[in-house]
N, C-alpha and C. Protein backbone atom coordinates (compact mmCIF):
# COMPACT_ATOMS: atom_id res chain seq x y z
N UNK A 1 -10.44 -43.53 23.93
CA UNK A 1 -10.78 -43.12 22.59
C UNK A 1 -9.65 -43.53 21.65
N UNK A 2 -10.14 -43.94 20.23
CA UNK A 2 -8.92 -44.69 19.64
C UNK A 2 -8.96 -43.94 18.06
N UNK A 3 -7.83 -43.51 18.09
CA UNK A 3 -7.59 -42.42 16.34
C UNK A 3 -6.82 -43.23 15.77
N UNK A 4 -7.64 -42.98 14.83
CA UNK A 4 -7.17 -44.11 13.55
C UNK A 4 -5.65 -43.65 12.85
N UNK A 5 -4.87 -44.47 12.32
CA UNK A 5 -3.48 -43.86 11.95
C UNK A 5 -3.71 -43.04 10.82
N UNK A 6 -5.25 -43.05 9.71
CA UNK A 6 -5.29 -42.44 8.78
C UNK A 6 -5.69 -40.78 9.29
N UNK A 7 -6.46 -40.61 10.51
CA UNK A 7 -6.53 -39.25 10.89
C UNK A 7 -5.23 -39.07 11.41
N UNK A 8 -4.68 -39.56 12.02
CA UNK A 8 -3.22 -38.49 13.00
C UNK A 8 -2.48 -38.19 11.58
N UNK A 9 -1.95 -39.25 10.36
CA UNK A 9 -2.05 -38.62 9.21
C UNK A 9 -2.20 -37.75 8.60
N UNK A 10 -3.66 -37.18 8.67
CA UNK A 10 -4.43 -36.27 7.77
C UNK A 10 -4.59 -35.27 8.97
N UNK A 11 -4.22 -35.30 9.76
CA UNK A 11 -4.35 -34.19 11.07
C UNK A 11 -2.85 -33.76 11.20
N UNK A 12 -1.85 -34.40 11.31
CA UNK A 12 -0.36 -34.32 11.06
C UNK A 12 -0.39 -32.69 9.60
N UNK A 13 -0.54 -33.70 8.71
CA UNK A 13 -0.97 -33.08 7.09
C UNK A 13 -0.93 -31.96 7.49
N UNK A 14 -2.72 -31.25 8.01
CA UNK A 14 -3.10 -30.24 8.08
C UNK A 14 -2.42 -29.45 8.99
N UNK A 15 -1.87 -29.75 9.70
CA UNK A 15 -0.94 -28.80 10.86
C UNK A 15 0.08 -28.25 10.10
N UNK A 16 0.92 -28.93 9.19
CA UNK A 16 2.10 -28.64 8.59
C UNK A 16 1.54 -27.77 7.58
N UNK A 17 0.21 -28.25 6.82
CA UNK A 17 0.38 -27.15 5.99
C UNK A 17 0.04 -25.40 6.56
N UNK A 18 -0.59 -25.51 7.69
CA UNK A 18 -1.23 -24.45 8.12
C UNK A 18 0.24 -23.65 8.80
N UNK A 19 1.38 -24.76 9.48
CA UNK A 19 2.36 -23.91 9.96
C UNK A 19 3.30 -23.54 8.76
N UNK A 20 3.53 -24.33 7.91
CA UNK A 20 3.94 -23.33 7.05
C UNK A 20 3.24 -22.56 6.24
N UNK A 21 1.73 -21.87 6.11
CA UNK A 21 1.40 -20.82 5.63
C UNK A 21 1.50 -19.45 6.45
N UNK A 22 1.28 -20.38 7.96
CA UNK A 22 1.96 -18.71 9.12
C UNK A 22 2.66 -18.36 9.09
N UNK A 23 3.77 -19.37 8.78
CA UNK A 23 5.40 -18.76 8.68
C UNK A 23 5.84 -17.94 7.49
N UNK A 24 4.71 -18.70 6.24
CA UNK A 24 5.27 -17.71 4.97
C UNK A 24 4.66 -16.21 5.07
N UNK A 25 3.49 -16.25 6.12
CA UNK A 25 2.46 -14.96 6.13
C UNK A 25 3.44 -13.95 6.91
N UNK A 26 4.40 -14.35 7.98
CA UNK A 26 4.52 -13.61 8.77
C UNK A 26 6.43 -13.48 8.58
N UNK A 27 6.76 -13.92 7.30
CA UNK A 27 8.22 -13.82 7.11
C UNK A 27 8.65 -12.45 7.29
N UNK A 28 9.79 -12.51 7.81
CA UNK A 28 10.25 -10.98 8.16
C UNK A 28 11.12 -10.55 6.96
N UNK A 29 11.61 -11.57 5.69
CA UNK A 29 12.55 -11.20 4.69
C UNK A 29 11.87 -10.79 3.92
N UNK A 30 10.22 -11.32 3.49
CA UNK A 30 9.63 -10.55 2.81
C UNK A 30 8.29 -9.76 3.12
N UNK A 31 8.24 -8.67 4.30
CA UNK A 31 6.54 -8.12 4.35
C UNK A 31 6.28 -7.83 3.43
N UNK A 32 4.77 -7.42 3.59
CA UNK A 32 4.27 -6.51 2.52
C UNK A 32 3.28 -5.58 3.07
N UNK A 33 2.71 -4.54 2.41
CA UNK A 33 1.85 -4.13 2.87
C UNK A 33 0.46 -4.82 2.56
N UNK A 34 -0.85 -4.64 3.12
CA UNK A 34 -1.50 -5.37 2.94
C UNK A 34 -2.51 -4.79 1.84
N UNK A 35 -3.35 -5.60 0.99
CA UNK A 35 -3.71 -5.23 -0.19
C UNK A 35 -4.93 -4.57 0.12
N UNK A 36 -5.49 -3.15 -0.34
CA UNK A 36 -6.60 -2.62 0.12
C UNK A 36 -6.21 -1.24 0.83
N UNK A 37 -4.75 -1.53 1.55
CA UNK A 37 -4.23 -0.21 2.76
C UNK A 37 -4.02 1.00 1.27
N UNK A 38 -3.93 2.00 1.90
CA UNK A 38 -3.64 3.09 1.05
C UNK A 38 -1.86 3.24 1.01
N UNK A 39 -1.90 3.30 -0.27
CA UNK A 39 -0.15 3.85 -0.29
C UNK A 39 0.51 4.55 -0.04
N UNK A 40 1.46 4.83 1.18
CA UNK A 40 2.20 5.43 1.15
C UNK A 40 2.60 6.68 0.45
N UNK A 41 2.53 8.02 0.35
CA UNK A 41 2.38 8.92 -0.39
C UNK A 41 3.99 9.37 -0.72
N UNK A 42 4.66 9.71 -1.51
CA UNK A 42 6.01 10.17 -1.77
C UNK A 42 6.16 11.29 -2.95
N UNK A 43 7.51 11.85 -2.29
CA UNK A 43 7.91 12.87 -3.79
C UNK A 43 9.42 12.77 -4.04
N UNK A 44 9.85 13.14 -5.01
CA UNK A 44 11.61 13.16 -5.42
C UNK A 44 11.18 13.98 -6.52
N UNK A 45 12.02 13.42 -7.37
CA UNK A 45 12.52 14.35 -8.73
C UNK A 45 12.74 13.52 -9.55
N UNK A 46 12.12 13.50 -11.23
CA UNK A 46 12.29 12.79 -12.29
C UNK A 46 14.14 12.53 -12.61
N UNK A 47 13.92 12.52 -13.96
CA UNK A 47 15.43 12.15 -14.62
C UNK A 47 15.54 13.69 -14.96
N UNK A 48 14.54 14.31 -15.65
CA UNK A 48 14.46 15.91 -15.60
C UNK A 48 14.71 16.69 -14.69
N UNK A 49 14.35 16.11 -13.64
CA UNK A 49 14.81 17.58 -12.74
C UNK A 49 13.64 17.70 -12.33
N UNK A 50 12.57 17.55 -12.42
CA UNK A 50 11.14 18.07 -12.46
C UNK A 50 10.38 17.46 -11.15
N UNK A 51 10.05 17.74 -10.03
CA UNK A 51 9.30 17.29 -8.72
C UNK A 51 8.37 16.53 -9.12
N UNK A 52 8.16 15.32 -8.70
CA UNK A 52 7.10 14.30 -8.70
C UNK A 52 6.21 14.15 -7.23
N UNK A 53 5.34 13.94 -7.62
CA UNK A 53 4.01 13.41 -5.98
C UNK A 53 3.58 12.07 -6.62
N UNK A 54 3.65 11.15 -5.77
CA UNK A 54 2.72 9.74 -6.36
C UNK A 54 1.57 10.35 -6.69
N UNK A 55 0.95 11.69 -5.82
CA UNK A 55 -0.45 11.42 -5.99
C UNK A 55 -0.51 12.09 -7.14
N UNK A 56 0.20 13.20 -8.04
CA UNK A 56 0.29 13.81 -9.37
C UNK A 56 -0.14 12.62 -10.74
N UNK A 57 0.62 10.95 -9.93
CA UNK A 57 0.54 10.37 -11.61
C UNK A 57 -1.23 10.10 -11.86
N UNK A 58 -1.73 10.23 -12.84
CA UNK A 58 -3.13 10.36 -13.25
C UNK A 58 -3.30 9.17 -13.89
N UNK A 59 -3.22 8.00 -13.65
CA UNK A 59 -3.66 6.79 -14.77
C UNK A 59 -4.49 5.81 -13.86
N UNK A 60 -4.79 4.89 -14.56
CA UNK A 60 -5.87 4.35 -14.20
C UNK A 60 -5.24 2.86 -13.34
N UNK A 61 -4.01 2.43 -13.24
CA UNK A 61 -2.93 1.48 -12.47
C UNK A 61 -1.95 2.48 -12.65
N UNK A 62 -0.85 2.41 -11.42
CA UNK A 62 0.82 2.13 -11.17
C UNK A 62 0.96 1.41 -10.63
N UNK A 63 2.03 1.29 -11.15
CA UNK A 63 2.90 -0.46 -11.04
C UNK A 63 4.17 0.34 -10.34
N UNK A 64 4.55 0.61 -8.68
CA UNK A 64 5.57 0.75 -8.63
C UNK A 64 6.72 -0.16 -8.58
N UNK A 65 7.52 0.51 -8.52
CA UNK A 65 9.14 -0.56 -9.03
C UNK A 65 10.36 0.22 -7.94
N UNK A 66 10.72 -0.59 -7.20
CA UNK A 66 11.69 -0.24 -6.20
C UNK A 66 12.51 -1.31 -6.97
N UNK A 67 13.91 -0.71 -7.08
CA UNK A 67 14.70 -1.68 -7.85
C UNK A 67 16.07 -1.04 -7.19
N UNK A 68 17.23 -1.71 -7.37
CA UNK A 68 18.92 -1.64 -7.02
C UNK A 68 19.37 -1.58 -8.56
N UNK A 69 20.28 -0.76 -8.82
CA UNK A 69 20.92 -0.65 -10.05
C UNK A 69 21.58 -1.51 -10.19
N UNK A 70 22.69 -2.07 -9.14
CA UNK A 70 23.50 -3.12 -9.03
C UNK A 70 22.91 -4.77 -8.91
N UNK A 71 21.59 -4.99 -8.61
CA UNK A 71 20.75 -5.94 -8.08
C UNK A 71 20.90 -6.99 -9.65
N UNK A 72 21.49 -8.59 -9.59
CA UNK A 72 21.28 -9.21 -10.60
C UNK A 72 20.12 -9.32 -10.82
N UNK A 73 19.04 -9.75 -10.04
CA UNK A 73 17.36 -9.79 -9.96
C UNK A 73 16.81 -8.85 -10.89
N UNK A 74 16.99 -7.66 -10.34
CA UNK A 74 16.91 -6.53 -11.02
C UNK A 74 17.40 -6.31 -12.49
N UNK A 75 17.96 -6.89 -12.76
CA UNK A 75 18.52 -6.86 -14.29
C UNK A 75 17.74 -7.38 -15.15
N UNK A 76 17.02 -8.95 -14.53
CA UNK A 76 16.68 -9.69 -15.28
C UNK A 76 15.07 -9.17 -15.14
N UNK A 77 14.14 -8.76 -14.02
CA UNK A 77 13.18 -8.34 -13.92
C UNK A 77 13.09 -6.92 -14.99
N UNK A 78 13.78 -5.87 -14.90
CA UNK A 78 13.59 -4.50 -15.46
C UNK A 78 13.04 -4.94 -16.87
N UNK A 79 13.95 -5.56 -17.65
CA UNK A 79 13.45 -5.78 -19.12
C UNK A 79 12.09 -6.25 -19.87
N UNK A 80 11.67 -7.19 -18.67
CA UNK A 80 10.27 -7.92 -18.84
C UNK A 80 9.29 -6.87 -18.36
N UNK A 81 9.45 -6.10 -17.07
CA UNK A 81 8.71 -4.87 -17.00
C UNK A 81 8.51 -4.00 -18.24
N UNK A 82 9.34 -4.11 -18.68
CA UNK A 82 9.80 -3.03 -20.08
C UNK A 82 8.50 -3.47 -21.27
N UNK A 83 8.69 -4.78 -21.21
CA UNK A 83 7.52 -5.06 -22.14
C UNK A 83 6.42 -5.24 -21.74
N UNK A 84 5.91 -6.03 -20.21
CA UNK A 84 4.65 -5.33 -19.52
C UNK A 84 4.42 -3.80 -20.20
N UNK A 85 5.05 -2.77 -19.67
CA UNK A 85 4.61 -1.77 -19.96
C UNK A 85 4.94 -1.38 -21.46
N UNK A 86 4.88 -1.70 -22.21
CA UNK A 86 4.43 -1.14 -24.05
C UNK A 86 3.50 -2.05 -24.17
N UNK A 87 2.90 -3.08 -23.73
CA UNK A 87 1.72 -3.78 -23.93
C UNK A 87 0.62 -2.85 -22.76
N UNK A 88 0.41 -2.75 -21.85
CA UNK A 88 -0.96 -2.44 -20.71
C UNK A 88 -0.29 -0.64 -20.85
N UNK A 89 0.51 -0.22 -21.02
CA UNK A 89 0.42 1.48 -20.66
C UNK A 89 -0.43 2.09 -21.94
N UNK A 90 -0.96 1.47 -22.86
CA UNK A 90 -2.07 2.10 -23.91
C UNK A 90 -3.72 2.29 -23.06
N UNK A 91 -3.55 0.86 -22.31
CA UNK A 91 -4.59 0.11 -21.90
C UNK A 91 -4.83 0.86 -20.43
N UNK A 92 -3.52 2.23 -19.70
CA UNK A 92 -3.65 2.50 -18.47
C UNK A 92 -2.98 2.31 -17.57
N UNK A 93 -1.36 1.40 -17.80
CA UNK A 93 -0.78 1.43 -16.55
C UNK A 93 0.31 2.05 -16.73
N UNK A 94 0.67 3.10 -15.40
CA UNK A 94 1.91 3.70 -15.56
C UNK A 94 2.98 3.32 -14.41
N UNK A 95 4.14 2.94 -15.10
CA UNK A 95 5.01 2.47 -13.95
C UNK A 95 6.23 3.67 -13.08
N UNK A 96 6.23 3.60 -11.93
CA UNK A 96 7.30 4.63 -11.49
C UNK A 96 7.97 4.10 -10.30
N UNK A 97 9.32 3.98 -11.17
CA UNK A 97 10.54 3.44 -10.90
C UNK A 97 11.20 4.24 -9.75
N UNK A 98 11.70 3.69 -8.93
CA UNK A 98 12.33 4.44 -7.77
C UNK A 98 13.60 3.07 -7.61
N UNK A 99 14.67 3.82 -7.36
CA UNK A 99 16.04 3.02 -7.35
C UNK A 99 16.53 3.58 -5.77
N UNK A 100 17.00 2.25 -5.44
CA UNK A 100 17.65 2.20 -4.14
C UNK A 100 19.34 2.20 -4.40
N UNK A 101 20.22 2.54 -3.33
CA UNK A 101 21.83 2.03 -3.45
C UNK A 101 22.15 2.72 -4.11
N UNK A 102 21.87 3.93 -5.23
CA UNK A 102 22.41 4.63 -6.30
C UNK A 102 22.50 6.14 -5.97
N UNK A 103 23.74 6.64 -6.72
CA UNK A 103 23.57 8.21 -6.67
C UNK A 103 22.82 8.07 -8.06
N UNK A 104 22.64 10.08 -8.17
CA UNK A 104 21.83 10.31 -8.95
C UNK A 104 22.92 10.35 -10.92
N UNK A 105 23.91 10.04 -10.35
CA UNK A 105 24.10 9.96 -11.88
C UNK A 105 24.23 8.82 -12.35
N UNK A 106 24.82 7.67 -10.98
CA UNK A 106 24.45 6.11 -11.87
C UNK A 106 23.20 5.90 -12.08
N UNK A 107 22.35 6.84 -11.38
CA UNK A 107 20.71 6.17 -12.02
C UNK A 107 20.32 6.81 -12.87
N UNK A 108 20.74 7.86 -13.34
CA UNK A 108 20.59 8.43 -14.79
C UNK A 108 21.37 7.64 -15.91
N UNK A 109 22.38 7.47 -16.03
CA UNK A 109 22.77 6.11 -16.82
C UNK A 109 22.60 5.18 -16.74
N UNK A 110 21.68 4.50 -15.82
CA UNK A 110 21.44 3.28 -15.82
C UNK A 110 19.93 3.32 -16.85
N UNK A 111 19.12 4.20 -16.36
CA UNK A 111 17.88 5.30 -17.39
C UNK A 111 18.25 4.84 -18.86
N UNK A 112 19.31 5.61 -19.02
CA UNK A 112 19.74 5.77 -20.61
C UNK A 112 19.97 4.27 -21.15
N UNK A 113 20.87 3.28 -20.35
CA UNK A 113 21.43 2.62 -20.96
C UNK A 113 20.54 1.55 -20.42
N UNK A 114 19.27 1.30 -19.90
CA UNK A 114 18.05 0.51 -20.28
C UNK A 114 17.21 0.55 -21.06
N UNK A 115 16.94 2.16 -21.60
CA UNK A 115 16.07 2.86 -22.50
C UNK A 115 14.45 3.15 -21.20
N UNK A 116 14.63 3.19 -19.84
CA UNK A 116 13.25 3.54 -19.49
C UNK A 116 12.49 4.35 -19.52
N UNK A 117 11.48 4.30 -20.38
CA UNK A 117 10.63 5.18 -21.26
C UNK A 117 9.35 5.73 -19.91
N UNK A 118 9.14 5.11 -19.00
CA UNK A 118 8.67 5.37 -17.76
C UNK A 118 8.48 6.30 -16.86
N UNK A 119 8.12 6.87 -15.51
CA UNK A 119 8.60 7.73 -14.97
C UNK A 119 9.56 6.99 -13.90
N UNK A 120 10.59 7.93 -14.22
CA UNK A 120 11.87 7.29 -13.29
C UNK A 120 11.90 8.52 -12.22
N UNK A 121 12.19 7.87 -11.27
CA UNK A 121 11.96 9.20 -9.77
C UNK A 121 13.15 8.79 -9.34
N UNK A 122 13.88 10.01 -8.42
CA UNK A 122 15.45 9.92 -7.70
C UNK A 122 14.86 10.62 -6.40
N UNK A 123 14.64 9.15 -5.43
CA UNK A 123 14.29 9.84 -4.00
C UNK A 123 15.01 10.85 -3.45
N UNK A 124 16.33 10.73 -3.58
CA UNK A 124 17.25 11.13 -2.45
C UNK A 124 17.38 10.48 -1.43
N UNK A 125 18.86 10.54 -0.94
CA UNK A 125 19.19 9.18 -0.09
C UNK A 125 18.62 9.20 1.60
N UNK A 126 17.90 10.51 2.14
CA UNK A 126 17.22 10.30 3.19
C UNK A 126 15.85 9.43 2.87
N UNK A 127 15.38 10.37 1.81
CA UNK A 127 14.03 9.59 1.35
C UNK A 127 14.01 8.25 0.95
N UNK A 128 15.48 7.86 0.62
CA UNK A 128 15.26 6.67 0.17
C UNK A 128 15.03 5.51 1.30
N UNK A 129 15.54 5.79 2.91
CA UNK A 129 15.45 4.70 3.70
C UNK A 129 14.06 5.44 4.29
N UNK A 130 13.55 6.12 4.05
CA UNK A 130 12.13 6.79 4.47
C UNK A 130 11.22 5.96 3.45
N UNK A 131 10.93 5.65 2.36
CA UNK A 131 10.58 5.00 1.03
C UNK A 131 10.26 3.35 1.74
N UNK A 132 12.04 2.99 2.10
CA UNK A 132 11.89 1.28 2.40
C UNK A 132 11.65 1.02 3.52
N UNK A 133 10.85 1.90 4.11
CA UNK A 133 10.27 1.62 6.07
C UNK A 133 9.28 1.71 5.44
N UNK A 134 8.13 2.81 5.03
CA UNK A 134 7.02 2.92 4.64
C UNK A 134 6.26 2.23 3.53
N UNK A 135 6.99 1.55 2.42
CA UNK A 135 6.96 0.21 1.60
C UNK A 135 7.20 -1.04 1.76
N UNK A 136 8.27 -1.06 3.28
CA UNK A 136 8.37 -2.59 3.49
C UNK A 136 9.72 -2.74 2.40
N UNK A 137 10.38 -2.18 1.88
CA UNK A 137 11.47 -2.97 0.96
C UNK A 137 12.83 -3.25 1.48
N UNK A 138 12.59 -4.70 2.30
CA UNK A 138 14.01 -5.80 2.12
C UNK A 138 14.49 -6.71 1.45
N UNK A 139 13.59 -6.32 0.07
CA UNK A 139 14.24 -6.95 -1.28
C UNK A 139 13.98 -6.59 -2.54
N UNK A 140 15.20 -6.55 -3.33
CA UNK A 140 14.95 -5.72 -4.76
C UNK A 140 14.71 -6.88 -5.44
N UNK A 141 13.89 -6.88 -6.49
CA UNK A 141 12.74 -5.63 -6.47
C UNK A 141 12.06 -6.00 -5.63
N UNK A 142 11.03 -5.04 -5.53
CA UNK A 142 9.23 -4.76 -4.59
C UNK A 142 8.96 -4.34 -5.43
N UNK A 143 7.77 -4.97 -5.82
CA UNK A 143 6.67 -4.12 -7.12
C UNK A 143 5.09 -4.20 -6.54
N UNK A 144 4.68 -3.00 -6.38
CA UNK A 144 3.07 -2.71 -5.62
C UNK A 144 2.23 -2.93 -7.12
N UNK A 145 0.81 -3.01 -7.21
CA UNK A 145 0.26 -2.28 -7.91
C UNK A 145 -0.63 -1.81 -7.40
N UNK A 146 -1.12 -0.47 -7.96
CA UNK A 146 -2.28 0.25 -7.27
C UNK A 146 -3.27 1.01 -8.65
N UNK A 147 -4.25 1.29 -7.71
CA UNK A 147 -5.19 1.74 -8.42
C UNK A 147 -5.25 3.32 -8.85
N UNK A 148 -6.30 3.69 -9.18
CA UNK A 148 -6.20 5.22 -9.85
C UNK A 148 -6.18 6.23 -8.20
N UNK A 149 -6.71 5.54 -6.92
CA UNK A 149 -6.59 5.97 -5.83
C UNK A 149 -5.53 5.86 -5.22
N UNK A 150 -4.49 5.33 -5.57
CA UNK A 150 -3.41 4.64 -4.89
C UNK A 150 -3.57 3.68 -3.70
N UNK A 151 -4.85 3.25 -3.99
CA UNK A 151 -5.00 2.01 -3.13
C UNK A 151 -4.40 0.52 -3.77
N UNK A 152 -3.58 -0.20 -2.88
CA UNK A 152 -2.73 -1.30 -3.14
C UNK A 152 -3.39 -2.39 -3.42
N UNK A 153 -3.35 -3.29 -5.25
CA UNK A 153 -4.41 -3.81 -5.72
C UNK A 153 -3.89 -5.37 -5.46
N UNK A 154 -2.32 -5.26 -5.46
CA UNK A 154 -1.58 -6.40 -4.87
C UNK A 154 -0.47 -6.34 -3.52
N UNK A 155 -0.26 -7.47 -3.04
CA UNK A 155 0.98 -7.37 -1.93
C UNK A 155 1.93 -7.39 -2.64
N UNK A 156 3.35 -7.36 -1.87
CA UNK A 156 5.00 -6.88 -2.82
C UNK A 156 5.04 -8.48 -3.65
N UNK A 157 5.08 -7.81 -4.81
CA UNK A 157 5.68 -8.71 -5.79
C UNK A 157 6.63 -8.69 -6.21
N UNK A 158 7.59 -9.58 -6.54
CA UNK A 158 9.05 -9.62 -7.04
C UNK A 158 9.49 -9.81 -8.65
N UNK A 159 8.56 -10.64 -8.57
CA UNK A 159 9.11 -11.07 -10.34
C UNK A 159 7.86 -10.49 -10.99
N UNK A 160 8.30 -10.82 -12.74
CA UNK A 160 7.29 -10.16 -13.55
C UNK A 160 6.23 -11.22 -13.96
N UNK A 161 6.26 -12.42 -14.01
CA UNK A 161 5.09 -13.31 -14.17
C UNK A 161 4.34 -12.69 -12.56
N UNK A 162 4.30 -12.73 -11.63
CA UNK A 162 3.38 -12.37 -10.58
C UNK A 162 2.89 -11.17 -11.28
N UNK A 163 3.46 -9.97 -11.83
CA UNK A 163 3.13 -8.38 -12.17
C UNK A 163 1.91 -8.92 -13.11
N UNK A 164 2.28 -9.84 -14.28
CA UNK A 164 1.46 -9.73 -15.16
C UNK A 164 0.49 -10.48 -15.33
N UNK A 165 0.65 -11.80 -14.25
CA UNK A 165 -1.06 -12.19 -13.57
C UNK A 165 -1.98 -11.30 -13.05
N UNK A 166 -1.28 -10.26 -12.21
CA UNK A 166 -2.10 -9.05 -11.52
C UNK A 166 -2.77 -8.31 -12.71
N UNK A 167 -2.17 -7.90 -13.57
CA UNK A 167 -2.66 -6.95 -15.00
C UNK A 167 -3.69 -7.55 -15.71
N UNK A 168 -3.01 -8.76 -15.81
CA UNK A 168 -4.39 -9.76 -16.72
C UNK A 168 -5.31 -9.41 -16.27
N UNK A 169 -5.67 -9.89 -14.64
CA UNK A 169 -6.91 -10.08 -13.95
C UNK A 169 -7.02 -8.45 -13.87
N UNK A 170 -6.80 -7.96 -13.97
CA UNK A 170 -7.16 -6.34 -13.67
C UNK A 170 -7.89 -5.35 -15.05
N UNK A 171 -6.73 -5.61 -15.91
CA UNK A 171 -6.67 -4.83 -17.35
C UNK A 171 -7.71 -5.53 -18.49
N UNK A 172 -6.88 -6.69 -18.97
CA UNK A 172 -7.45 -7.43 -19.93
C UNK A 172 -8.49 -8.33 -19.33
């Protein structure tokens, strides 16, 4: 039997692209959970003081936000979130911020001196490696979005152009 050099080619092709989509599916630097699973349920405490339940927030999307105070990524992502949300939180989405690596008073000044108008939650530092087993977070940021069920409407997203393709197709 004789294969032409244009199939081993186009058969070559297709192998490579298929092994690197397994490899990107099954990367261990970035899982995710899978889109559809139910979220993970959690509680901490606002910037107030005040006990939070994921399942308490009442809107119609959250956009959670696992972020590092110290994280450069994080610096440059938070702000563009910032304006995601004063555009889609009229429209229904509420975001709740959970910070990794931080005590509770650098993440209260970090609060202030971003202006996050949001709900900001302070796991506590057991909850917090309880949080990044049950979310999958080995990289700041992880941003879920979910529905009014807390069912997961995307896999972990990092940056804010991915967040606000998800919103488009969702919101507007």
């Amino acid at each position: 039997m004789r294969i032409g050099f244009r199939k081993i080619i186009s058969l070559s092709f297709f192998v490579l692209v298929a092994g690197i989509f397994i490899l990107q599916a099954q990367d261990p630097l970035y899982p995710t959970l899978p889109k559809g699973s139910k979220a993970p349920a959690f509680s901490g405490i606002d910037e107030q003081g005040n006990p939070f339940t994921l399942t308490g927030v009442k809107s119609k999307f959250v956009l959670l936000y696992f972020y590092e105070v110290h994280c450069h990524l994080c610096e440059v992502v938070t702000p563009e979130l910032k304006k995601l949300y004063d555009s889609y939180h009229p429209l229904g989405l509420e975001v709740v911020a959970v910070p990794f690596s931080s005590d509770s008073l650098e993440w209260r000044s970090y609060i202030l001196d971003q202006g996050l108008n949001w709900i900001n939650i302070f796991p506590g530092k057991l909850s917090q490696e309880l949080l990044k087993s049950s979310y999958l977070v080995t990289v700041s940021p992880t941003i879920y979005l979910l529905d009014r069920k807390k069912v997961l409407l995307s896999e972990r997203m990092g940056r804010a152009e991915q967040v606000e393709t998800e919103l488009n197709q969702r919101i507007r």
